[in-house]
PDB file of N, CA and C in Angstrom:
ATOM      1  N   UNK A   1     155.311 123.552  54.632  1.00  0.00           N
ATOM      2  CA  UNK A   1     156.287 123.450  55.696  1.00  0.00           C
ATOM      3  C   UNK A   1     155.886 122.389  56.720  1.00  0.00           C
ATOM      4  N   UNK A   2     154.451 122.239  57.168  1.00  0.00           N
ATOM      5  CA  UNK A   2     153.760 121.392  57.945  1.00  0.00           C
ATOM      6  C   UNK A   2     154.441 119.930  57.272  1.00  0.00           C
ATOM      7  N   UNK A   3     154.322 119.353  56.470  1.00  0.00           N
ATOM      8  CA  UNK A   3     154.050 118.295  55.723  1.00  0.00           C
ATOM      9  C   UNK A   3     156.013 117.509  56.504  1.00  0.00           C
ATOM     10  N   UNK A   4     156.695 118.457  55.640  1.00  0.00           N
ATOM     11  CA  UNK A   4     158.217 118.118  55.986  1.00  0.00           C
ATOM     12  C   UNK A   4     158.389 117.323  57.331  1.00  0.00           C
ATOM     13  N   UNK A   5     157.696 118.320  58.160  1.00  0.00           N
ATOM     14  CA  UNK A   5     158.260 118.085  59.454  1.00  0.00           C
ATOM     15  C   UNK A   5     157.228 117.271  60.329  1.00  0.00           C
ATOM     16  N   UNK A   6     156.246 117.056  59.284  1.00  0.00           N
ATOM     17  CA  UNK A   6     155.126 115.691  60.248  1.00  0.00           C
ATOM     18  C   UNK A   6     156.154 114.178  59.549  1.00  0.00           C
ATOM     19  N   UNK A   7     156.723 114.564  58.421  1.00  0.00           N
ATOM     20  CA  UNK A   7     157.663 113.150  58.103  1.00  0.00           C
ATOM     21  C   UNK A   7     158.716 112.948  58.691  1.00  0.00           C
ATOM     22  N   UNK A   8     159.372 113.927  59.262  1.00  0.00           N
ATOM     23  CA  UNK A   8     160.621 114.005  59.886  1.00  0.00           C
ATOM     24  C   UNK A   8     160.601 113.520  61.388  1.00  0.00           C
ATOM     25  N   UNK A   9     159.467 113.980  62.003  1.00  0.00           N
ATOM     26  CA  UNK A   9     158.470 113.337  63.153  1.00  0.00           C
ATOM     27  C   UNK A   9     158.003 112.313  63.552  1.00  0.00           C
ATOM     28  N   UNK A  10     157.210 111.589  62.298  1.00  0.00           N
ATOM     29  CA  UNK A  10     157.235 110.400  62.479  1.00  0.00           C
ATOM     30  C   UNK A  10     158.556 109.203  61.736  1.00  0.00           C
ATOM     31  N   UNK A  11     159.424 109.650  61.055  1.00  0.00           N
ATOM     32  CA  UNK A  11     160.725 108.847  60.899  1.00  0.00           C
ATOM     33  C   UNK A  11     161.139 108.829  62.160  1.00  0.00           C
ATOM     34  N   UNK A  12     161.124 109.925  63.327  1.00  0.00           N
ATOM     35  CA  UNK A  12     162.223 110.303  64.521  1.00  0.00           C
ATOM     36  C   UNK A  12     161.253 109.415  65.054  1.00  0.00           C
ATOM     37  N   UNK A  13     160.060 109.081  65.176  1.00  0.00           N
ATOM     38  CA  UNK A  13     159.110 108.273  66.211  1.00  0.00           C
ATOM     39  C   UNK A  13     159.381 106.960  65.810  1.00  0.00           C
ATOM     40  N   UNK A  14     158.974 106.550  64.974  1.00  0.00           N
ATOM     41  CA  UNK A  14     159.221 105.111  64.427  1.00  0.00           C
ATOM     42  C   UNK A  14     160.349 104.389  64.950  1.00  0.00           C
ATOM     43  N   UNK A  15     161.668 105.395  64.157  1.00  0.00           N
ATOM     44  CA  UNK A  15     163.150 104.999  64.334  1.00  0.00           C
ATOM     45  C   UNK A  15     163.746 104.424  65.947  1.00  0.00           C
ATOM     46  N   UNK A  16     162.410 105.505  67.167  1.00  0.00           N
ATOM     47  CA  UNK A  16     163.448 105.514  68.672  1.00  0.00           C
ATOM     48  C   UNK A  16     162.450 104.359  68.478  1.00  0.00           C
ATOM     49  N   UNK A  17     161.071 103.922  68.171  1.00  0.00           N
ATOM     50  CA  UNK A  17     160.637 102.979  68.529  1.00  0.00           C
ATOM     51  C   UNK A  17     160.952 101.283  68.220  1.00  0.00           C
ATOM     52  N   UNK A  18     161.553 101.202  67.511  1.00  0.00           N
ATOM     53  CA  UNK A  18     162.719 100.483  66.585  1.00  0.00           C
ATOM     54  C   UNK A  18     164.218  99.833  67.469  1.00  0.00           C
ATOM     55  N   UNK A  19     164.649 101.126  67.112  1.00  0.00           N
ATOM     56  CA  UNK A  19     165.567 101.147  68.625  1.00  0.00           C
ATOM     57  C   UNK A  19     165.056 100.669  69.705  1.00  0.00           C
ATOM     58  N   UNK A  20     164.279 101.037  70.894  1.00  0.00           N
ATOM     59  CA  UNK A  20     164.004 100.479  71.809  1.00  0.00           C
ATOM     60  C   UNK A  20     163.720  99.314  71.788  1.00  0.00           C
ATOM     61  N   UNK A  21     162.745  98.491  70.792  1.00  0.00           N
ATOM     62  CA  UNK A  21     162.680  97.101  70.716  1.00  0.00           C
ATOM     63  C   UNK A  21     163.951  96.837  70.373  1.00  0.00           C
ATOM     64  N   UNK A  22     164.874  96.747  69.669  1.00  0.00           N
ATOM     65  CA  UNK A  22     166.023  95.716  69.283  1.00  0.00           C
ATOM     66  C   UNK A  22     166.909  95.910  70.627  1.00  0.00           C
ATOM     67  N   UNK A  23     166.654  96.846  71.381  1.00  0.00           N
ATOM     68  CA  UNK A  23     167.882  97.318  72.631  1.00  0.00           C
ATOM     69  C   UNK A  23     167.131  96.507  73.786  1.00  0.00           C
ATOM     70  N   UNK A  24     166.058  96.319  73.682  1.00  0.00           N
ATOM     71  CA  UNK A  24     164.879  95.889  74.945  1.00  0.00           C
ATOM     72  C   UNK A  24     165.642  94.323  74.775  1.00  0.00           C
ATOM     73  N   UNK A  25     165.411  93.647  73.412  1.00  0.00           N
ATOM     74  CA  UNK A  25     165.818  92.732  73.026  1.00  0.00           C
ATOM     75  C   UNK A  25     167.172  92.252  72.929  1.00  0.00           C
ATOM     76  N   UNK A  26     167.910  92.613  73.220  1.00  0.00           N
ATOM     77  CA  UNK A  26     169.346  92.563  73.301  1.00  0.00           C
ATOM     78  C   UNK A  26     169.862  92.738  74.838  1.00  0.00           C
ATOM     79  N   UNK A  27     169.193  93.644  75.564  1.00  0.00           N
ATOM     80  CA  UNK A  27     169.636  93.860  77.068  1.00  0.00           C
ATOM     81  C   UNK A  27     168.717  92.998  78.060  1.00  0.00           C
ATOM     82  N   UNK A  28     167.563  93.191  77.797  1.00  0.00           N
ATOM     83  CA  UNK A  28     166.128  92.431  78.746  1.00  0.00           C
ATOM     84  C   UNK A  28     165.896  91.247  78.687  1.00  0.00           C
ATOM     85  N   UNK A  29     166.086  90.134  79.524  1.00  0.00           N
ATOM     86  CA  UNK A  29     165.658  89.070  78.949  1.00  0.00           C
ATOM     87  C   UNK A  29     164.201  88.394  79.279  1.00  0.00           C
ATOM     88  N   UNK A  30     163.674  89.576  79.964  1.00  0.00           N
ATOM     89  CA  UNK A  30     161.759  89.250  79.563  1.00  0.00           C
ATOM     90  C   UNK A  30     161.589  89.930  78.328  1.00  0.00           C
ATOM     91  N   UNK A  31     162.238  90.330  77.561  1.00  0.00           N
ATOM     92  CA  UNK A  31     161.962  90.821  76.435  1.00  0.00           C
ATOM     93  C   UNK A  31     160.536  89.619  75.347  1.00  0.00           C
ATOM     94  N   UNK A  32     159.733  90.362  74.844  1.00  0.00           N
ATOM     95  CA  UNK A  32     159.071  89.050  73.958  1.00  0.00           C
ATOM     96  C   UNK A  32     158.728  89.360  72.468  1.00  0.00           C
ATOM     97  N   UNK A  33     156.805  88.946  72.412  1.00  0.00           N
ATOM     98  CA  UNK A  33     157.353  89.093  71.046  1.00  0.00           C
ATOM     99  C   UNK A  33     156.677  90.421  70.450  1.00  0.00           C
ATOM    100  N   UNK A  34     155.821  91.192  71.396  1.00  0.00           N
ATOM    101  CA  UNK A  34     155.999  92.451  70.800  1.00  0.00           C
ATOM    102  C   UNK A  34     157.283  93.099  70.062  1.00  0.00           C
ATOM    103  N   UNK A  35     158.181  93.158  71.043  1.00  0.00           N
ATOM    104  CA  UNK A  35     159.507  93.536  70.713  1.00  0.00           C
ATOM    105  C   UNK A  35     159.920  92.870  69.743  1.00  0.00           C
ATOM    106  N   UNK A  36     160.147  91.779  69.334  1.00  0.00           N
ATOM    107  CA  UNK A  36     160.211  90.944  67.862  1.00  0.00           C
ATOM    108  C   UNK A  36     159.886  91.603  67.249  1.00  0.00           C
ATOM    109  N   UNK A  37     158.478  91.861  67.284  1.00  0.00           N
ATOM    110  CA  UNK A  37     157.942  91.726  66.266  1.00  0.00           C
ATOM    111  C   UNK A  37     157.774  93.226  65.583  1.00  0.00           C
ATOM    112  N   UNK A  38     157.967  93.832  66.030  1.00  0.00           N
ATOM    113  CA  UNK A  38     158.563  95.686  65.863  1.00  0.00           C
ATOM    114  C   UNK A  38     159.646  95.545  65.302  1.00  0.00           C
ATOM    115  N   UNK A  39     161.227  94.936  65.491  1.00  0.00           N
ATOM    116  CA  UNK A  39     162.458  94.554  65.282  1.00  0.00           C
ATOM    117  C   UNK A  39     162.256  94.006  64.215  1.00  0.00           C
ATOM    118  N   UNK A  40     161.907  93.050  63.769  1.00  0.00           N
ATOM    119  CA  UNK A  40     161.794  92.184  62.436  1.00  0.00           C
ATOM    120  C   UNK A  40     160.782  93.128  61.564  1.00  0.00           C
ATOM    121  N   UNK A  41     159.812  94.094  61.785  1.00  0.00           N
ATOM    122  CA  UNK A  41     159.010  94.924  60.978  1.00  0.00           C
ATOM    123  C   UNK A  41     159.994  95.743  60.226  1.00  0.00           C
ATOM    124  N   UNK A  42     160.524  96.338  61.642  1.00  0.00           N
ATOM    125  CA  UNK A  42     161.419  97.623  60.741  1.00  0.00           C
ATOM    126  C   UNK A  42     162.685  97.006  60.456  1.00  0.00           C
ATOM    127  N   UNK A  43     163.194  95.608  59.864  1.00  0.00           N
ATOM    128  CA  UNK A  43     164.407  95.629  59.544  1.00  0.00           C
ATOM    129  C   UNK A  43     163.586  95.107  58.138  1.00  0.00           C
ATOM    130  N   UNK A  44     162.535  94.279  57.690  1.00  0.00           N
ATOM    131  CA  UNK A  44     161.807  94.316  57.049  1.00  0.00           C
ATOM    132  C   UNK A  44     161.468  95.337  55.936  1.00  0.00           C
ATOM    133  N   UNK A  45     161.254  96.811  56.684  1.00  0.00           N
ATOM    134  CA  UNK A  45     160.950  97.734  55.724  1.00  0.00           C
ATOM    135  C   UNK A  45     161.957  98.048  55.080  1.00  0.00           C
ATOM    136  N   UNK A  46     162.895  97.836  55.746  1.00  0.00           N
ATOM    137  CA  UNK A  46     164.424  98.252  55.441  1.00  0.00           C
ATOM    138  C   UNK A  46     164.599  97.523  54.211  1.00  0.00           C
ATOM    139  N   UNK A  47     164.000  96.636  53.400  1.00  0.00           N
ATOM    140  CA  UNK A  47     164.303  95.994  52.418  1.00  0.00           C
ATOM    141  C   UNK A  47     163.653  96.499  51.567  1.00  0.00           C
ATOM    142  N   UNK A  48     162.199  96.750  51.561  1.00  0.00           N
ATOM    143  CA  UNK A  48     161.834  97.281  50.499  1.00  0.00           C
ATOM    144  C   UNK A  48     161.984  98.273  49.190  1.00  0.00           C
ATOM    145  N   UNK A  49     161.983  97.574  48.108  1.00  0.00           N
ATOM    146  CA  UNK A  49     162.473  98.893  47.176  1.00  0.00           C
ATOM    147  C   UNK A  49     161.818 100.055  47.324  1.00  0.00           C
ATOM    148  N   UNK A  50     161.623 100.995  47.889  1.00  0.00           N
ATOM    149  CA  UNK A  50     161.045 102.197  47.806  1.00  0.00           C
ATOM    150  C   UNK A  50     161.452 103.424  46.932  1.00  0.00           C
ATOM    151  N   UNK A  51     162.615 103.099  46.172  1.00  0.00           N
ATOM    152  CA  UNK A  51     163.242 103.988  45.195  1.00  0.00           C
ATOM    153  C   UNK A  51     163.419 103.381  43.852  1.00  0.00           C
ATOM    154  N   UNK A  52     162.606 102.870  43.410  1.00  0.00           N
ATOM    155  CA  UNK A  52     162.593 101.791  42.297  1.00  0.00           C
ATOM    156  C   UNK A  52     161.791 102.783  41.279  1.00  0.00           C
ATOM    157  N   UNK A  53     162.304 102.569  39.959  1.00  0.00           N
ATOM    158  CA  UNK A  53     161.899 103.484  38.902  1.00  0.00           C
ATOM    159  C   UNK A  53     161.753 102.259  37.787  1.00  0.00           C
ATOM    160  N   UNK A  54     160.947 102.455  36.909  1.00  0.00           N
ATOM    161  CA  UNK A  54     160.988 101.012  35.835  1.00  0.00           C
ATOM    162  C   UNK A  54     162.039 100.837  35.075  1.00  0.00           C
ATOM    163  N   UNK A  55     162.412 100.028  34.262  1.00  0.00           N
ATOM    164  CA  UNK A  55     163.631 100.007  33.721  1.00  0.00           C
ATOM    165  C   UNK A  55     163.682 100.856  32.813  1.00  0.00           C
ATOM    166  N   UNK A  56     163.056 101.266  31.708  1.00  0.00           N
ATOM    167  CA  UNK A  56     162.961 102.107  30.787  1.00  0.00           C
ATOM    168  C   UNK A  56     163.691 103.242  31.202  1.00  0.00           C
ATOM    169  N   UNK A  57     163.490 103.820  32.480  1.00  0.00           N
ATOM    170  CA  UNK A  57     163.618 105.172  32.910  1.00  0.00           C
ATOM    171  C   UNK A  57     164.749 105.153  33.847  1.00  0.00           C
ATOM    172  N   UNK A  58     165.358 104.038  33.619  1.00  0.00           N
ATOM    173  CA  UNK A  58     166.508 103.903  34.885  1.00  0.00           C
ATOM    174  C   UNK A  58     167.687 104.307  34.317  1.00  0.00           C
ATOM    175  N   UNK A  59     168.298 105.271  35.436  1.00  0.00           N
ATOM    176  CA  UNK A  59     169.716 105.697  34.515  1.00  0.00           C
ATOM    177  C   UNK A  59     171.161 104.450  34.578  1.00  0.00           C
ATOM    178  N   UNK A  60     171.212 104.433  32.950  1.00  0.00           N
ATOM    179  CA  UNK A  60     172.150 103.111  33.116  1.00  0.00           C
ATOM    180  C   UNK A  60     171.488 101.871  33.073  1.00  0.00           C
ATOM    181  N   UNK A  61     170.066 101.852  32.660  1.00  0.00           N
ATOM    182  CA  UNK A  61     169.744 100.861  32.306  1.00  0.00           C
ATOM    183  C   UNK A  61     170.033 100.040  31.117  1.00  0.00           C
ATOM    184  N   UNK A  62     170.094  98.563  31.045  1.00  0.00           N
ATOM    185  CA  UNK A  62     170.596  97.867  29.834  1.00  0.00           C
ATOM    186  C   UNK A  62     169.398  97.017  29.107  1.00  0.00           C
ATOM    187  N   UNK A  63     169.809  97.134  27.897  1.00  0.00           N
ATOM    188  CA  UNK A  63     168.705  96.480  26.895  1.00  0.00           C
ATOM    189  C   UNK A  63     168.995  94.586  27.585  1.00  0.00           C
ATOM    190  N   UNK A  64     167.519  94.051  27.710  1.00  0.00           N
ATOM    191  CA  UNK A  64     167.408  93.147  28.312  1.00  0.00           C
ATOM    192  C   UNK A  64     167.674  91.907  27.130  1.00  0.00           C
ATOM    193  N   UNK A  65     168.291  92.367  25.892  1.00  0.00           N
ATOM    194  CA  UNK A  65     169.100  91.453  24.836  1.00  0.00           C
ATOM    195  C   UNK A  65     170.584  91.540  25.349  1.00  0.00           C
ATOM    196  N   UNK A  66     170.583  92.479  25.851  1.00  0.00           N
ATOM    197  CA  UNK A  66     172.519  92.368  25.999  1.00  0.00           C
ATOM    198  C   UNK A  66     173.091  91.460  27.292  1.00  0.00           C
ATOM    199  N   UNK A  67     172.127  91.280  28.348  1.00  0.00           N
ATOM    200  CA  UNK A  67     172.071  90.535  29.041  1.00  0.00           C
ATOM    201  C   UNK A  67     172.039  88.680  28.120  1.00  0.00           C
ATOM    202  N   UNK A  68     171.576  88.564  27.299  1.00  0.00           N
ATOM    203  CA  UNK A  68     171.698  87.002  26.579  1.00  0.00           C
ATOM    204  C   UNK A  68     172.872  87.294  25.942  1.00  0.00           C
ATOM    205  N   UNK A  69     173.483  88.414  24.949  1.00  0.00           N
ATOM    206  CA  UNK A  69     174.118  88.158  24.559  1.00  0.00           C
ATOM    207  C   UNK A  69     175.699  88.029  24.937  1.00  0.00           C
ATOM    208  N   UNK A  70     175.501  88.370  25.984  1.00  0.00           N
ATOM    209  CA  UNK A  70     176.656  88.443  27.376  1.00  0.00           C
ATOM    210  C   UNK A  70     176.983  87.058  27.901  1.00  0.00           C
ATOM    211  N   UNK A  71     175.282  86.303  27.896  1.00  0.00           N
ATOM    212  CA  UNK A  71     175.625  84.944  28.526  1.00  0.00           C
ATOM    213  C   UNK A  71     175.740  84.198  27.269  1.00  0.00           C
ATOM    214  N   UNK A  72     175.864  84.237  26.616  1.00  0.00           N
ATOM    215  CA  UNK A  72     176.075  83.598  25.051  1.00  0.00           C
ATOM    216  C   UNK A  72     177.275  83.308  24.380  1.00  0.00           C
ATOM    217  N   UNK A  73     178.069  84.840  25.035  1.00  0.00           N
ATOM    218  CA  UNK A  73     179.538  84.688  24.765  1.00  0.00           C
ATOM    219  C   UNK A  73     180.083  84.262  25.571  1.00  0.00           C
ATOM    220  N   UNK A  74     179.645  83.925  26.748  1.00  0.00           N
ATOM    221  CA  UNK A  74     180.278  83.180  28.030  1.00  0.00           C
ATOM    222  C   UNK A  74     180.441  81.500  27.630  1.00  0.00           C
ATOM    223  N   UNK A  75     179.273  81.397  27.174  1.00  0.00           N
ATOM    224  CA  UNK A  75     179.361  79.494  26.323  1.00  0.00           C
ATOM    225  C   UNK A  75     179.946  79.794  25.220  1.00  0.00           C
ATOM    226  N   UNK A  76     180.601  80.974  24.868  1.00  0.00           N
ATOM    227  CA  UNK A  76     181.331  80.202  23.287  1.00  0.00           C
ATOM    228  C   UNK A  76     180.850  80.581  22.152  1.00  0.00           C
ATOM    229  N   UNK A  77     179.296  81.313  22.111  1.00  0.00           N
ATOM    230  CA  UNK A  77     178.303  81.352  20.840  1.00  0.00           C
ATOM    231  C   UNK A  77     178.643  82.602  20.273  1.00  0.00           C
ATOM    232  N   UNK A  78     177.926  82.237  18.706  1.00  0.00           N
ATOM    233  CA  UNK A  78     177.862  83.820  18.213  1.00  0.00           C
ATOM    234  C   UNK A  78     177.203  85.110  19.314  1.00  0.00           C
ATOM    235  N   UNK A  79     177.598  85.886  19.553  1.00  0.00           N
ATOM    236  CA  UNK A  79     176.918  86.836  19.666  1.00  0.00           C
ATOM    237  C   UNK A  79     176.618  88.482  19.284  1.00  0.00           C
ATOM    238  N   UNK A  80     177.451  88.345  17.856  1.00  0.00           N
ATOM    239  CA  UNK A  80     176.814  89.403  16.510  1.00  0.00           C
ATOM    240  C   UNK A  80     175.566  89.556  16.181  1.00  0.00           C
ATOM    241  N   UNK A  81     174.895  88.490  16.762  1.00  0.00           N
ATOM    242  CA  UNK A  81     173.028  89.146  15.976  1.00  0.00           C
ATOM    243  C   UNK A  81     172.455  88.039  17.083  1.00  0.00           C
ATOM    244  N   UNK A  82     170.796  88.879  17.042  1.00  0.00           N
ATOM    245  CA  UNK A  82     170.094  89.084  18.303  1.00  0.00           C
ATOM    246  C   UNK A  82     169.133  87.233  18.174  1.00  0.00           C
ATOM    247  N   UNK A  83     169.106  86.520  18.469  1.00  0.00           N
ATOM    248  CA  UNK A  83     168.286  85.148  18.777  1.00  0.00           C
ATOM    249  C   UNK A  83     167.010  85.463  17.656  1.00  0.00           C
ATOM    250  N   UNK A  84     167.413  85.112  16.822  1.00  0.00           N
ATOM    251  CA  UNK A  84     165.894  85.028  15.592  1.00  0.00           C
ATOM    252  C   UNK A  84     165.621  86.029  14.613  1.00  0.00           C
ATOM    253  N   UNK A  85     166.906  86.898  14.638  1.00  0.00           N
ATOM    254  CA  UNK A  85     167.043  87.499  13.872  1.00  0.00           C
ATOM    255  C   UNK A  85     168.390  87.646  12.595  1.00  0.00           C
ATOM    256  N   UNK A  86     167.930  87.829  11.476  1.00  0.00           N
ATOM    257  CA  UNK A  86     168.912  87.144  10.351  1.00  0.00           C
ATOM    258  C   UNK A  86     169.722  86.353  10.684  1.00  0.00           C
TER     259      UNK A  86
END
């Protein structure tokens, strides 16, 4: 039960701290680059894949041949059989 709510704690800490820099930065104009540099961190993390599973295991994943043979039929080519095979 501890565990949940030390993550929920520090998401709620992080997040107002986040907030306050981009609001410091937007309203203050001694604002500097602490505040940047908090603002650009957490829009930063915000990109990271953190829910990324390998392809093998991805639901809806596609065989990485059907991708060529997709662009293959886009130029015009056979694409009944796989690049080097019969």
């Amino acid at each position: 039960m501890a565990r949940p709510i030390a993550r929920w704690g520090a998401a709620l800490a992080f997040g107002a701290l986040w907030w306050w820099a981009v609001l410091r930065l937007a309203l203050v104009p001694a604002a500097g680059a602490p505040e940047a540099a908090v603002a650009a961190g957490g829009w930063g993390l915000s990109l990271l894949p953190v829910h990324c599973v390998p392809k093998t295991r991805a639901g809806g994943a596609m065989d990485p041949r059907q991708w060529g043979r997709a662009w293959r039929a886009g130029r015009g080519e056979r694409t009944d059989r796989v690049q080097g095979v019969g």
